[in-house]
N, C-alpha and C. Protein backbone atom coordinates (compact mmCIF):
# COMPACT_ATOMS: atom_id res chain seq x y z
N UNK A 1 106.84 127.63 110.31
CA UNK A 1 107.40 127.51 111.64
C UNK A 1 108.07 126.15 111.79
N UNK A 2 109.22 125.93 112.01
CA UNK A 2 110.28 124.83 112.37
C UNK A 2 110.02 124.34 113.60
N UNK A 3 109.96 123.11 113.44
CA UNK A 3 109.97 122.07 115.37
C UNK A 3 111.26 122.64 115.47
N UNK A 4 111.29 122.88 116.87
CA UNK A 4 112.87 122.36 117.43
C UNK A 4 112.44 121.58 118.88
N UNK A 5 113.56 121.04 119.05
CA UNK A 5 113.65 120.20 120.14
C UNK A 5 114.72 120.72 121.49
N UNK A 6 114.58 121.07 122.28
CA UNK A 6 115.05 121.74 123.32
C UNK A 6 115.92 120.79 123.53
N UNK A 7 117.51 121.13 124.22
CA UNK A 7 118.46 120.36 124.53
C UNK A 7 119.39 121.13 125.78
N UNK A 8 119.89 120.48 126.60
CA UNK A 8 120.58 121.28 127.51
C UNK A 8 121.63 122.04 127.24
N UNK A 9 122.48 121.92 125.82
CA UNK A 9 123.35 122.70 124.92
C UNK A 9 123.19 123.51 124.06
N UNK A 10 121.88 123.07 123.04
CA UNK A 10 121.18 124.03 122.14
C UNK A 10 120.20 123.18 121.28
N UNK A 11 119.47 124.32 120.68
CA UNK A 11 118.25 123.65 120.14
C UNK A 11 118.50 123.15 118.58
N UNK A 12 118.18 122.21 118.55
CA UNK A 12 117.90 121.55 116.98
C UNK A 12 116.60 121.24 116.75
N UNK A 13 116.92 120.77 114.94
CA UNK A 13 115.71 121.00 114.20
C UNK A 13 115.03 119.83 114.58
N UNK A 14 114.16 119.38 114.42
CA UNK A 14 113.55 118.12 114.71
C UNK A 14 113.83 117.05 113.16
N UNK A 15 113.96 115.92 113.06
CA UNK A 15 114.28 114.83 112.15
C UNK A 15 113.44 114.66 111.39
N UNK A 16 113.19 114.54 110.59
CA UNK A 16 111.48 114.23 109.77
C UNK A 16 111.03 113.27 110.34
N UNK A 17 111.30 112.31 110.35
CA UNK A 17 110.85 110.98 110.93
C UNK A 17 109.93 111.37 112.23
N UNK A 18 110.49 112.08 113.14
CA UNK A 18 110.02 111.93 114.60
C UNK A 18 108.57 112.98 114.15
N UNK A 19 108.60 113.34 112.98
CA UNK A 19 107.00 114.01 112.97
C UNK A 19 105.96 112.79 112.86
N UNK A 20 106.57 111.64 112.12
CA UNK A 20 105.48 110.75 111.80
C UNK A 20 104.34 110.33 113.12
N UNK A 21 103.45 109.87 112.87
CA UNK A 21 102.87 109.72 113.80
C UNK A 21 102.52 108.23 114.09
N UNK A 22 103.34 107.40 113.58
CA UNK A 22 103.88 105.87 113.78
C UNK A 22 104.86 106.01 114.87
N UNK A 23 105.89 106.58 114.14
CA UNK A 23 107.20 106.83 115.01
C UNK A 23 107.12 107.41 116.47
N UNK A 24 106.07 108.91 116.48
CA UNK A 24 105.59 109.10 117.59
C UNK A 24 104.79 108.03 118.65
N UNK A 25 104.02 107.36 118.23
CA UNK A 25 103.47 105.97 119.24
C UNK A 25 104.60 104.80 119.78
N UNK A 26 105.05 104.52 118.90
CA UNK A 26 106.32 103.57 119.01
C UNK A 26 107.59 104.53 120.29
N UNK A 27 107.13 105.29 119.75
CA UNK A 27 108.63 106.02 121.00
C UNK A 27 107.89 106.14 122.14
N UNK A 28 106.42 106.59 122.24
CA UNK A 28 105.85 106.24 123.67
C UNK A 28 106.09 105.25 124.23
N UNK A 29 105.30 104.14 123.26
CA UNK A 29 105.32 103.08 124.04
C UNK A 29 106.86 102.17 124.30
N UNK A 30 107.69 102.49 123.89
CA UNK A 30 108.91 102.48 124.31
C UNK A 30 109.48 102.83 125.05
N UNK A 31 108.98 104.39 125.59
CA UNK A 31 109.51 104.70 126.94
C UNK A 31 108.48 104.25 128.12
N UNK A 32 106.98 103.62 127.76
CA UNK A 32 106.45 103.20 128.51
C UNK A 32 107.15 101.98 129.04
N UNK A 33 107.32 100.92 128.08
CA UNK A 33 108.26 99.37 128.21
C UNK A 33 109.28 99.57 129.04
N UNK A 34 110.24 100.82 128.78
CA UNK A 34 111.52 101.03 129.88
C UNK A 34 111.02 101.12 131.09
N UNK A 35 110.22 102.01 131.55
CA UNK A 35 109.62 101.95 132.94
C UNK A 35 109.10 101.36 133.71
N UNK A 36 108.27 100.34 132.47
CA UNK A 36 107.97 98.73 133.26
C UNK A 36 109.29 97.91 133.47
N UNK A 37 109.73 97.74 132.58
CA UNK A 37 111.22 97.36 132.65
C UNK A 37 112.14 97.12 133.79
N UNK A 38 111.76 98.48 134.71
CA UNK A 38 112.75 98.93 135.94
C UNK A 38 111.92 98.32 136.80
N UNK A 39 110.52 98.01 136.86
CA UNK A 39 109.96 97.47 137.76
C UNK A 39 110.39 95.68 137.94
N UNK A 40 110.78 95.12 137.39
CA UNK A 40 111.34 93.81 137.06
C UNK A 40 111.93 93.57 138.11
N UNK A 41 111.98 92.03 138.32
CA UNK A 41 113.25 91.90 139.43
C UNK A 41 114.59 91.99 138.92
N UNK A 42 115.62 91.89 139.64
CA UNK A 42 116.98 92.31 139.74
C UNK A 42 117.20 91.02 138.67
N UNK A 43 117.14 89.82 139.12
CA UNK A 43 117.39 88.55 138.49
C UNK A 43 116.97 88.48 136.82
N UNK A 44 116.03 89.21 136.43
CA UNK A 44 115.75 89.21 135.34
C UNK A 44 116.52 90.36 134.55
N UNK A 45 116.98 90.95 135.10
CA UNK A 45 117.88 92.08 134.32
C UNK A 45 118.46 92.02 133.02
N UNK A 46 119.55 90.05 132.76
CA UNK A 46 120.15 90.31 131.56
C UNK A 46 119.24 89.39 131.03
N UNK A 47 118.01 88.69 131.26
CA UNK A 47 117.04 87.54 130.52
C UNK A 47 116.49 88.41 129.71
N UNK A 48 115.21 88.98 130.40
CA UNK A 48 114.26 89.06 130.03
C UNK A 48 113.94 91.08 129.69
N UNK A 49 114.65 91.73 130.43
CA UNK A 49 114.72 92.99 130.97
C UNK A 49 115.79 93.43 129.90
N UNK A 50 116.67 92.72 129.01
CA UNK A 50 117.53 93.16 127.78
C UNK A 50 116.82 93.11 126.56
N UNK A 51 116.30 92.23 126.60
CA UNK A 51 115.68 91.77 125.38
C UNK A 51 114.49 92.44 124.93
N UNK A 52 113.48 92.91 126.27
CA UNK A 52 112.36 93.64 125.80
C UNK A 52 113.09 95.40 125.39
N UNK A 53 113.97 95.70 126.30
CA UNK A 53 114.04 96.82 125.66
C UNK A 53 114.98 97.33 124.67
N UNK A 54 115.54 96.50 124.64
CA UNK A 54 116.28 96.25 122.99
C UNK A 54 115.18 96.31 121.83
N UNK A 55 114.33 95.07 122.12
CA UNK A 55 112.85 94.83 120.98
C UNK A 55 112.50 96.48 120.87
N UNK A 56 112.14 97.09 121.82
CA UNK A 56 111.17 97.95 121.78
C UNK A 56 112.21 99.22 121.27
N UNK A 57 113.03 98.84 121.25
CA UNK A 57 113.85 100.38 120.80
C UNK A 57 114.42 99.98 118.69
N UNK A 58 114.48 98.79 119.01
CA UNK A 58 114.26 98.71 117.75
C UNK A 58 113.38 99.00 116.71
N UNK A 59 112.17 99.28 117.20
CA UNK A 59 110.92 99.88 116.88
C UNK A 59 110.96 101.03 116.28
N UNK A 60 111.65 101.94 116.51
CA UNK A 60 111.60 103.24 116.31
C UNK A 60 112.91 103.69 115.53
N UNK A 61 114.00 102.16 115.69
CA UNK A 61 115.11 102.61 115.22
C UNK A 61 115.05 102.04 113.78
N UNK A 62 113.68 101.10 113.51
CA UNK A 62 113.40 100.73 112.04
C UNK A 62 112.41 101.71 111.14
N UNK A 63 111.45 102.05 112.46
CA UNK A 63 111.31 103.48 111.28
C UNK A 63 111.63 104.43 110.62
N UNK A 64 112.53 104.98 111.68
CA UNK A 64 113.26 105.75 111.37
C UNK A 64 114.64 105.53 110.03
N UNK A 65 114.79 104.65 110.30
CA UNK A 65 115.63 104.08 109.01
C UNK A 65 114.65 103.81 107.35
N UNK A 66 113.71 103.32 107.78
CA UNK A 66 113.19 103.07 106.38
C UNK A 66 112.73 104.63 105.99
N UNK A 67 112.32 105.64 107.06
CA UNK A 67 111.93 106.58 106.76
C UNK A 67 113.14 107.71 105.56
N UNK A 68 114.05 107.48 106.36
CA UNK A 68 115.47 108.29 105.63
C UNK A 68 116.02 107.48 104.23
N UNK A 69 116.11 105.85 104.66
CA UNK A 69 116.32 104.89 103.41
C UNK A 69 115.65 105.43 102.11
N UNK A 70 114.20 105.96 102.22
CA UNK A 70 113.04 106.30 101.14
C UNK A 70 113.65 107.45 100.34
N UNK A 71 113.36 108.32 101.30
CA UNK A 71 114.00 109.93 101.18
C UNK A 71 115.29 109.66 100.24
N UNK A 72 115.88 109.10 100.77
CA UNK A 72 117.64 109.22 100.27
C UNK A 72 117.44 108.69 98.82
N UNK A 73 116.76 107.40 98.72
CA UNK A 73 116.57 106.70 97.50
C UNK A 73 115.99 107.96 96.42
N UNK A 74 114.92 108.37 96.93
CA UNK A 74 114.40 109.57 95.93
C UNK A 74 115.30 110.98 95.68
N UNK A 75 116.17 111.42 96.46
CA UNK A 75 117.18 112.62 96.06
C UNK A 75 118.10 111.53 95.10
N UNK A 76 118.43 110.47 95.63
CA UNK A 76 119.57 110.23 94.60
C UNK A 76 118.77 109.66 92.99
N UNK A 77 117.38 108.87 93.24
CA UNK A 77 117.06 109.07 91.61
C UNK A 77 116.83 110.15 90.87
N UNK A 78 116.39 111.51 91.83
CA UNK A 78 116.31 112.83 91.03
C UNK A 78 117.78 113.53 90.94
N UNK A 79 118.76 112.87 91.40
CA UNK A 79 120.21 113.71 91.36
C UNK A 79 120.47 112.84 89.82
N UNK A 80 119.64 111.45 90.02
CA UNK A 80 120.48 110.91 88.41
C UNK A 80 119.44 111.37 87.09
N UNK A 81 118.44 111.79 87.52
CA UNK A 81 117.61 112.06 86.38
C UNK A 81 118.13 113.40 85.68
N UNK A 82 118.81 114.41 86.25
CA UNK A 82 118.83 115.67 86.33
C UNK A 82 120.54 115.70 85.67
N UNK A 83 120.69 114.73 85.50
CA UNK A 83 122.27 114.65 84.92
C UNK A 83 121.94 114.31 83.12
């Protein structure tokens, strides 16, 4: 049975990555950080209120990268072994 992920256009497969269950905590608490975020004052918007949720989205946007980086590295040493 395939994840899919519901979309207001159509459904796709889910990413490998977003099964991990690193990646899954990190994206919580990332959308937790945004919501504190909005609670901030106005004045802090481009200080302090950019920076955390930049940090925190980077989180998920480094797993997700090393996750595919791995993967990719291993199809392409078995694409050169196989030659």
């Amino acid at each position: 049975m395939q994840d899919t992920r519901k979309s207001e256009y159509q459904e796709k497969p889910v990413a490998g990555f977003e099964k991990l269950w690193v990646w899954q905590k990190a994206h919580k608490l990332m959308q937790e950080i945004h919501r504190f975020c909005k609670t901030l004052p106005r004045e802090e918007k481009f200080r302090l209120r950019d920076q955390i949720e930049h940090c925190s989205s980077s989180v998920c946007d480094n797993i997700a990268e090393g996750y595919t980086a791995y993967y990719y590295n291993d199809k392409i040493k078995g694409f050169n072994i196989a030659r």
